[in-house]
N, C-alpha and C. Protein backbone atom coordinates (compact mmCIF):
# COMPACT_ATOMS: atom_id res chain seq x y z
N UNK A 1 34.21 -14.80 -8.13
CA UNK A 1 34.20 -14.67 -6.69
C UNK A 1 32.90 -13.98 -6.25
N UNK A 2 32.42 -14.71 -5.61
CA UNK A 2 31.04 -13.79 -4.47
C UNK A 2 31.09 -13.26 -3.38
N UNK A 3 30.32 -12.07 -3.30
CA UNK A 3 30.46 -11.31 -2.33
C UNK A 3 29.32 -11.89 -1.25
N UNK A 4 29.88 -11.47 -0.08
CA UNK A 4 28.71 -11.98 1.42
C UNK A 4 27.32 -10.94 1.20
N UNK A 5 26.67 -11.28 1.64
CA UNK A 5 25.27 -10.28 1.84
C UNK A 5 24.72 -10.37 2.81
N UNK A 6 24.03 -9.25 3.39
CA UNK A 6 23.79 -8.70 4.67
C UNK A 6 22.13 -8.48 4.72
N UNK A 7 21.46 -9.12 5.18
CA UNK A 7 20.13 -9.07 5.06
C UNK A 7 20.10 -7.77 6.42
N UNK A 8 19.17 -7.04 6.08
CA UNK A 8 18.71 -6.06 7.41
C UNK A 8 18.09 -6.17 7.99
N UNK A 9 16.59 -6.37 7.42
CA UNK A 9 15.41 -6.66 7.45
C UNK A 9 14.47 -6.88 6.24
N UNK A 10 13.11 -6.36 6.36
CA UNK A 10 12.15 -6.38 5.36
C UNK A 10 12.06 -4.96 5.04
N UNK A 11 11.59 -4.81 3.64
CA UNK A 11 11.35 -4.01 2.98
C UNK A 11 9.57 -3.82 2.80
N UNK A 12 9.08 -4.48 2.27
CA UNK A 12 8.16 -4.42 2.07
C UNK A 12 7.39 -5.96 2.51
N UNK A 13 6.08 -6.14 2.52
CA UNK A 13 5.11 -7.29 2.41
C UNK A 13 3.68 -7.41 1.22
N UNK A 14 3.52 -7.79 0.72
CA UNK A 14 2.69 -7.91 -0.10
C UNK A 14 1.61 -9.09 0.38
N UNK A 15 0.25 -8.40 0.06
CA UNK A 15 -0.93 -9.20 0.20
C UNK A 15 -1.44 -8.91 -1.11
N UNK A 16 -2.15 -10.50 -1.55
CA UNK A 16 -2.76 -10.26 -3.03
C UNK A 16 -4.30 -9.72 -2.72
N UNK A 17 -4.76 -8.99 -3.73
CA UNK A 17 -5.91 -8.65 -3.81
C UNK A 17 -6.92 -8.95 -5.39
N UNK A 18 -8.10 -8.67 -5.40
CA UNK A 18 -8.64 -9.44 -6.68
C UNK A 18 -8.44 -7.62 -7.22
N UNK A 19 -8.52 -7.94 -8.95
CA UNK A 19 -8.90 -6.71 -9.65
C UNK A 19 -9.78 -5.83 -9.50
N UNK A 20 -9.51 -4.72 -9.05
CA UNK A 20 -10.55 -3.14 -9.05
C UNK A 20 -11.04 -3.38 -7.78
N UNK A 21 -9.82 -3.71 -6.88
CA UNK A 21 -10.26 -3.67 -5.43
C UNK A 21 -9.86 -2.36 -4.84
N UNK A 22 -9.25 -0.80 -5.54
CA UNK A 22 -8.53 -0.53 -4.59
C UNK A 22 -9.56 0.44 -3.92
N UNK A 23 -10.36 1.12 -3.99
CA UNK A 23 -11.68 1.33 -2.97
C UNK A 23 -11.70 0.72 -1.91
N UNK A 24 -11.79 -0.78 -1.98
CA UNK A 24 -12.19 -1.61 -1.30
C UNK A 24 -10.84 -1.61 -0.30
N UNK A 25 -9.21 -1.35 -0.78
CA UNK A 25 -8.09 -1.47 0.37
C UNK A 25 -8.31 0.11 0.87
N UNK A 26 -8.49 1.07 0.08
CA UNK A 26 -8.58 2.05 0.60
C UNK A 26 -9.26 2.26 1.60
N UNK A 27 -10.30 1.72 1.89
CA UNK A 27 -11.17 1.98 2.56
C UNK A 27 -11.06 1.57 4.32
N UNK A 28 -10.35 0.32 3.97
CA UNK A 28 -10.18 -1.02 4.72
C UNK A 28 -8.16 -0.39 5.26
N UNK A 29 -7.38 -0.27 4.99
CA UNK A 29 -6.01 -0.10 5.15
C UNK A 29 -5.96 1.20 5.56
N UNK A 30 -6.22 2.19 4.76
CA UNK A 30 -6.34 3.58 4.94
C UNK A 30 -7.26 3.88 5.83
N UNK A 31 -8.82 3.99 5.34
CA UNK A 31 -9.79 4.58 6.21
C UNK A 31 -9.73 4.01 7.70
N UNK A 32 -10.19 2.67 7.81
CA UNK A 32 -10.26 1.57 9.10
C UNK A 32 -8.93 1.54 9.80
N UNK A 33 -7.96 1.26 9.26
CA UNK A 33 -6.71 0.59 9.60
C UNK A 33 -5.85 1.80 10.32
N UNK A 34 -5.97 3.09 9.28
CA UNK A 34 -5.21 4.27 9.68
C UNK A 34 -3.66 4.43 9.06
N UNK A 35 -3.52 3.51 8.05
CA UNK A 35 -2.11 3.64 7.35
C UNK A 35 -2.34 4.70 5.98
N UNK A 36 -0.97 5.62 6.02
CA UNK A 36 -1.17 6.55 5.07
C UNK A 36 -0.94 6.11 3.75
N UNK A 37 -1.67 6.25 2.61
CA UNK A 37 -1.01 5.76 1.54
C UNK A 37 0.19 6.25 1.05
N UNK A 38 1.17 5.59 0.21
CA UNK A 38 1.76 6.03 -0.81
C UNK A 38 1.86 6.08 -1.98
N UNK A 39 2.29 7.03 -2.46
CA UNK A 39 2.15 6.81 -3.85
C UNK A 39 2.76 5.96 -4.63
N UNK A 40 2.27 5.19 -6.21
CA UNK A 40 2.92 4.25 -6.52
C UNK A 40 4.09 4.56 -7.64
N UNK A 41 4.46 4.42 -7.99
CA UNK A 41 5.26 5.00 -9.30
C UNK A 41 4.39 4.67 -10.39
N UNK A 42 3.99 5.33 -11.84
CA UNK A 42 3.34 5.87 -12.74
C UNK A 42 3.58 4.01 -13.22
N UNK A 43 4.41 3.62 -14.03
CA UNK A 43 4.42 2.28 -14.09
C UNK A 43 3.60 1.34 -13.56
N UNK A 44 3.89 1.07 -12.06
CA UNK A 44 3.33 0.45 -11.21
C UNK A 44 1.89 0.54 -10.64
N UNK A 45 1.91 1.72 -10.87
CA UNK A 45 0.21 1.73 -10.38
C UNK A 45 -0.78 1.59 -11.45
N UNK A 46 -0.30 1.51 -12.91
CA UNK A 46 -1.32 1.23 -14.13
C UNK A 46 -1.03 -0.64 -13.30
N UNK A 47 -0.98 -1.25 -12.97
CA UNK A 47 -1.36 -2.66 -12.76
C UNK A 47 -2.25 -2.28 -11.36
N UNK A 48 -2.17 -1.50 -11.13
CA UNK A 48 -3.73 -1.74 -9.84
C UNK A 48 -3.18 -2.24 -8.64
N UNK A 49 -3.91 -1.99 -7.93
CA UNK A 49 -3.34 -1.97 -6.13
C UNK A 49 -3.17 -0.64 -5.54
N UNK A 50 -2.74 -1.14 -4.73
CA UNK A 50 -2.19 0.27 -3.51
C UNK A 50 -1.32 -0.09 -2.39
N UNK A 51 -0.45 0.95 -2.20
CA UNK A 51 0.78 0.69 -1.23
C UNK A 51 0.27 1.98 0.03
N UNK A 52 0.96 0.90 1.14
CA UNK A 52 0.66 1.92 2.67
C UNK A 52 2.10 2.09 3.47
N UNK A 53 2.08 2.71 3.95
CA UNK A 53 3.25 2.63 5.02
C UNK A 53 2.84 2.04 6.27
N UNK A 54 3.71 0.95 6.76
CA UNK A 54 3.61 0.58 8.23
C UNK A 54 4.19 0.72 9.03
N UNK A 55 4.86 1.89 10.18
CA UNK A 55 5.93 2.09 10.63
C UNK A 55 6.87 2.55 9.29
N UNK A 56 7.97 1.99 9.30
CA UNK A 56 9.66 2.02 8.29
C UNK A 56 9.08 1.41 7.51
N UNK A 57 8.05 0.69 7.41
CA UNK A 57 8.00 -0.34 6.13
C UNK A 57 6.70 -0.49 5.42
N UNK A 58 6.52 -1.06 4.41
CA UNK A 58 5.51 -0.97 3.56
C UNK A 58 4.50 -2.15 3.33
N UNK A 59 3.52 -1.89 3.25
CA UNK A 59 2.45 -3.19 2.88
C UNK A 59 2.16 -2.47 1.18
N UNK A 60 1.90 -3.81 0.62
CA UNK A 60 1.51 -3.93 -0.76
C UNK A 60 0.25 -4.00 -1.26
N UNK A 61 -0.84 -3.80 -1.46
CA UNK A 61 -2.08 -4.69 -2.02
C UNK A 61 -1.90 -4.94 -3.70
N UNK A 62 -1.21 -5.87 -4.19
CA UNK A 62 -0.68 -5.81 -5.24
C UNK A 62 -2.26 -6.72 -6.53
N UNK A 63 -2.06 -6.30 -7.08
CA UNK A 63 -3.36 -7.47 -7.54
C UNK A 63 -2.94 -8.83 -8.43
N UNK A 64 -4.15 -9.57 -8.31
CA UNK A 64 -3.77 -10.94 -8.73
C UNK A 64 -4.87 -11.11 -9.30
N UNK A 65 -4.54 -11.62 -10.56
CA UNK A 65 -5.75 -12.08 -11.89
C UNK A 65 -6.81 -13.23 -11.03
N UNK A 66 -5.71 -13.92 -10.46
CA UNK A 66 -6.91 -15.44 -10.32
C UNK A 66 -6.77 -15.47 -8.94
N UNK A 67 -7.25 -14.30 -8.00
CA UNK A 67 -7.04 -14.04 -6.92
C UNK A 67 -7.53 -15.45 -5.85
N UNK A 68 -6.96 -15.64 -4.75
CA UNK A 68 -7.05 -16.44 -3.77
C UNK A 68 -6.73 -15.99 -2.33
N UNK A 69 -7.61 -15.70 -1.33
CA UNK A 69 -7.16 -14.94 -0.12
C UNK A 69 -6.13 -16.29 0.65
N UNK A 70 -5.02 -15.20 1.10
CA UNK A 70 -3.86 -16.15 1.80
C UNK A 70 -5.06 -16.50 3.38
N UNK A 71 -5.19 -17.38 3.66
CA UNK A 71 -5.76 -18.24 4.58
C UNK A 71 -5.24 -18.82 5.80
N UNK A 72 -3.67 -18.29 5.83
CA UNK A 72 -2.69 -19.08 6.63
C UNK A 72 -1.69 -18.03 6.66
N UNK A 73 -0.75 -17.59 5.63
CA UNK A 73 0.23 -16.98 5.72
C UNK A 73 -0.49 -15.65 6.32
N UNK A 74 0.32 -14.57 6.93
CA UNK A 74 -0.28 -13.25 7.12
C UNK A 74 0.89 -12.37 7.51
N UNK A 75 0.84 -11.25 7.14
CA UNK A 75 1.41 -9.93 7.57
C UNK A 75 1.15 -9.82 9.13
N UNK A 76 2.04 -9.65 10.29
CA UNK A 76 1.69 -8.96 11.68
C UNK A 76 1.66 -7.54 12.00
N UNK A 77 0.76 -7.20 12.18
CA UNK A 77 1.15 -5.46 12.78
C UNK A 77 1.15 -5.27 13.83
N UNK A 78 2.58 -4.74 14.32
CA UNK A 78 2.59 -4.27 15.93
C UNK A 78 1.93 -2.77 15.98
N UNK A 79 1.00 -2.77 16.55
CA UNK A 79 0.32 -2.02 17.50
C UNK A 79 -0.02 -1.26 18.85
N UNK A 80 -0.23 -0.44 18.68
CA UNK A 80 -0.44 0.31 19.99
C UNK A 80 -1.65 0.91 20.23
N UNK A 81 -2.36 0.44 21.21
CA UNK A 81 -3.67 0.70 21.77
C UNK A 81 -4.46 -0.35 20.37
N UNK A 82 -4.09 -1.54 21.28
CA UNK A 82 -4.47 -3.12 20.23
C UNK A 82 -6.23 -2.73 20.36
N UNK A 83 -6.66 -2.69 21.80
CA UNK A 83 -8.25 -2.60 21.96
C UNK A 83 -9.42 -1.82 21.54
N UNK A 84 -8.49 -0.85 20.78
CA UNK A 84 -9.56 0.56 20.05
C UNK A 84 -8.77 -0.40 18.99
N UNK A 85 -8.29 -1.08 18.69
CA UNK A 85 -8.67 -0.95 16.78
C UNK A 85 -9.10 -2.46 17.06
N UNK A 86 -9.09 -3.28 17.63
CA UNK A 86 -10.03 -4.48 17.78
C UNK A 86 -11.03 -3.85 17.74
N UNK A 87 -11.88 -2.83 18.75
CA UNK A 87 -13.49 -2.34 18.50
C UNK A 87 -13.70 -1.90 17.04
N UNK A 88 -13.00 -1.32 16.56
CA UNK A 88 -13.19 -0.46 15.50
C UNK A 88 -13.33 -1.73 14.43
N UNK A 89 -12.59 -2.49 14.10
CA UNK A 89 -12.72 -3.72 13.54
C UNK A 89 -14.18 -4.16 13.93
N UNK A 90 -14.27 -4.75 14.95
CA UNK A 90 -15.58 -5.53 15.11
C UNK A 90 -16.68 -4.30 14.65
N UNK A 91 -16.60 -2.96 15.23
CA UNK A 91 -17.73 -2.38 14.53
C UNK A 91 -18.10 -2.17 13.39
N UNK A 92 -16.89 -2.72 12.90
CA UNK A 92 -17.13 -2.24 11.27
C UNK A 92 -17.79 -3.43 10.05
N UNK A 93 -17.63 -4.15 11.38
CA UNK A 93 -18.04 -6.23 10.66
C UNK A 93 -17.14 -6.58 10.71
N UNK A 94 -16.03 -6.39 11.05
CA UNK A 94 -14.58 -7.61 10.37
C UNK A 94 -14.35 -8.62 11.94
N UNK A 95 -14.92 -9.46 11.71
CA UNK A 95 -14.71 -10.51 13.59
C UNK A 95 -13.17 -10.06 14.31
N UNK A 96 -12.90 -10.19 15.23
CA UNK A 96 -11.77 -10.07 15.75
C UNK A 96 -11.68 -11.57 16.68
N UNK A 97 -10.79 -12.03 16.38
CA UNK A 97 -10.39 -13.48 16.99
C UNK A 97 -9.02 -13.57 17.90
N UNK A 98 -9.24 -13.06 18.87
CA UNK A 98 -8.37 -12.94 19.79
C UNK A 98 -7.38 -14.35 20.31
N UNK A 99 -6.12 -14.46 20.68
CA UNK A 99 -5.39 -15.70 20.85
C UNK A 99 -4.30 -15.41 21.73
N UNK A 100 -4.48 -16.10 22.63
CA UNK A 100 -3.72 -16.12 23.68
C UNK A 100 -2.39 -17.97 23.89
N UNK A 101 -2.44 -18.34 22.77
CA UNK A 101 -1.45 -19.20 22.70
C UNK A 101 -0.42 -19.21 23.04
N UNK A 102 -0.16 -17.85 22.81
CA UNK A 102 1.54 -17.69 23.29
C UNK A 102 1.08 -16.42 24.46
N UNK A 103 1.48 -16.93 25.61
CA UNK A 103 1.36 -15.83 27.01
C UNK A 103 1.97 -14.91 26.76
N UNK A 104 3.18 -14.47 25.70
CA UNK A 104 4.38 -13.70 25.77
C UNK A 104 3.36 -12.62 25.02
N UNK A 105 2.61 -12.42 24.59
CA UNK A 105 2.03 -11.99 23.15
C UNK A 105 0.90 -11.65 23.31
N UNK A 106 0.45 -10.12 23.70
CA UNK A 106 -1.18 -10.59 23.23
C UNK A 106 -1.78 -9.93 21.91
N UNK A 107 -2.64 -10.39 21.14
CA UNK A 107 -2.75 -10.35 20.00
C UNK A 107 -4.16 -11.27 19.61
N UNK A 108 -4.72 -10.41 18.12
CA UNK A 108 -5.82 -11.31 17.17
C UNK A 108 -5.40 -11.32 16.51
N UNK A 109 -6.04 -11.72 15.70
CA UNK A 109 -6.44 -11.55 13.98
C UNK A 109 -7.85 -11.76 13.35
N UNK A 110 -7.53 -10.95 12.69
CA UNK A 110 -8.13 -11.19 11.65
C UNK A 110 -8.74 -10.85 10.28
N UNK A 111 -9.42 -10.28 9.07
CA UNK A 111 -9.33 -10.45 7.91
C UNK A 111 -9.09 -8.97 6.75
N UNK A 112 -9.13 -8.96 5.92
CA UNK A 112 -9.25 -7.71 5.20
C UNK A 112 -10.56 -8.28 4.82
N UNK A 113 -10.92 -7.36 3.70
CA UNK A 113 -12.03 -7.08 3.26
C UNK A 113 -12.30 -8.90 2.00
N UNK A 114 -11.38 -9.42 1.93
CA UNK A 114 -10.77 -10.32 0.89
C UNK A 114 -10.78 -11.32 1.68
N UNK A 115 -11.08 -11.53 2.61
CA UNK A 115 -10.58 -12.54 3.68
C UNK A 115 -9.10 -13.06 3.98
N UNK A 116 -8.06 -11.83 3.45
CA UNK A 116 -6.31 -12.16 3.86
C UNK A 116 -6.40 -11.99 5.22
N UNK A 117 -5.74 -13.43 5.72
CA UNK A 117 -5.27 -13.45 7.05
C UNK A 117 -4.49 -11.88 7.94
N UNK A 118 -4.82 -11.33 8.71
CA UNK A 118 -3.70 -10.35 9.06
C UNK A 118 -3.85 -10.82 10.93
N UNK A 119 -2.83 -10.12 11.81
CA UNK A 119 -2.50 -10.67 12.52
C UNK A 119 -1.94 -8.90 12.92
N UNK A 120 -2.41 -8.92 14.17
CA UNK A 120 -1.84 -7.68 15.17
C UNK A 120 -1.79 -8.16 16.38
N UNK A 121 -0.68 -7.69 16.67
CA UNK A 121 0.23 -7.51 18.16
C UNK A 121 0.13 -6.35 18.53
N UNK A 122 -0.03 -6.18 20.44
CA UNK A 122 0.21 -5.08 21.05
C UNK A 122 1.87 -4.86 21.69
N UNK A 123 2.04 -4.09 20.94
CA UNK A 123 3.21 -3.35 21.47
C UNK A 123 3.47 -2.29 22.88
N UNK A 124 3.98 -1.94 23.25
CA UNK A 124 4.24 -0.55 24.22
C UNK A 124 4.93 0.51 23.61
């Protein structure tokens, strides 16, 4: 007999990154971005990467041998005060590509340091 299951939400998201990038997320997630790291468990962090908190939930930079930046799929971050971290982005080099497709929504995207798609929304 099986039991029902209750999805809540998400736990975590994971974006791949290439090997001996984590400078490179640190820099980019942490420094730029403003997410605090966490720590990984002793296990987990001998494979490389780095974990952040986003709000309740977590982003991954997990690494991948034969790395490929996701190009399409992406993580969203809701945001607050979308227009200081759009500047901060563009000043830093990373383009900001703003999209107004959906009126309900305003929001860009655009890249990590890897070229992974990311995607922010302004919140209230």
């Amino acid at each position: 007999m099986t039991q029902d299951a209750t999805v809540f939400g998400i736990d975590h998201v994971q974006v791949a990154v290439p090997p001996g990038s984590e400078a490179q997320c640190r820099a980019f997630y942490v420094e730029l971005i403003g997410l605090p790291e966490l720590v990984k468990p002793p296990i987990l962090a001998a494979r490389g990467g780095i974990w952040v908190k986003v709000g309740g939930r977590e982003l991954h930079c997990g690494v991948e041998k034969n790395f490929q930046p996701a190009r399409k799929a992406h993580p969203a971050f809701a945001i607050g005060g979308l227009d200081a971290l759009a500047a901060r982005l563009a000043a830093a080099g990373y383009p900001v590509i703003w999209d107004d497709t959906n009126p309900a929504v305003r929001r860009f995207f655009s890249h990590d340091p890897f070229e992974n798609r990311l995607e922010f929304v302004e919140v209230s």
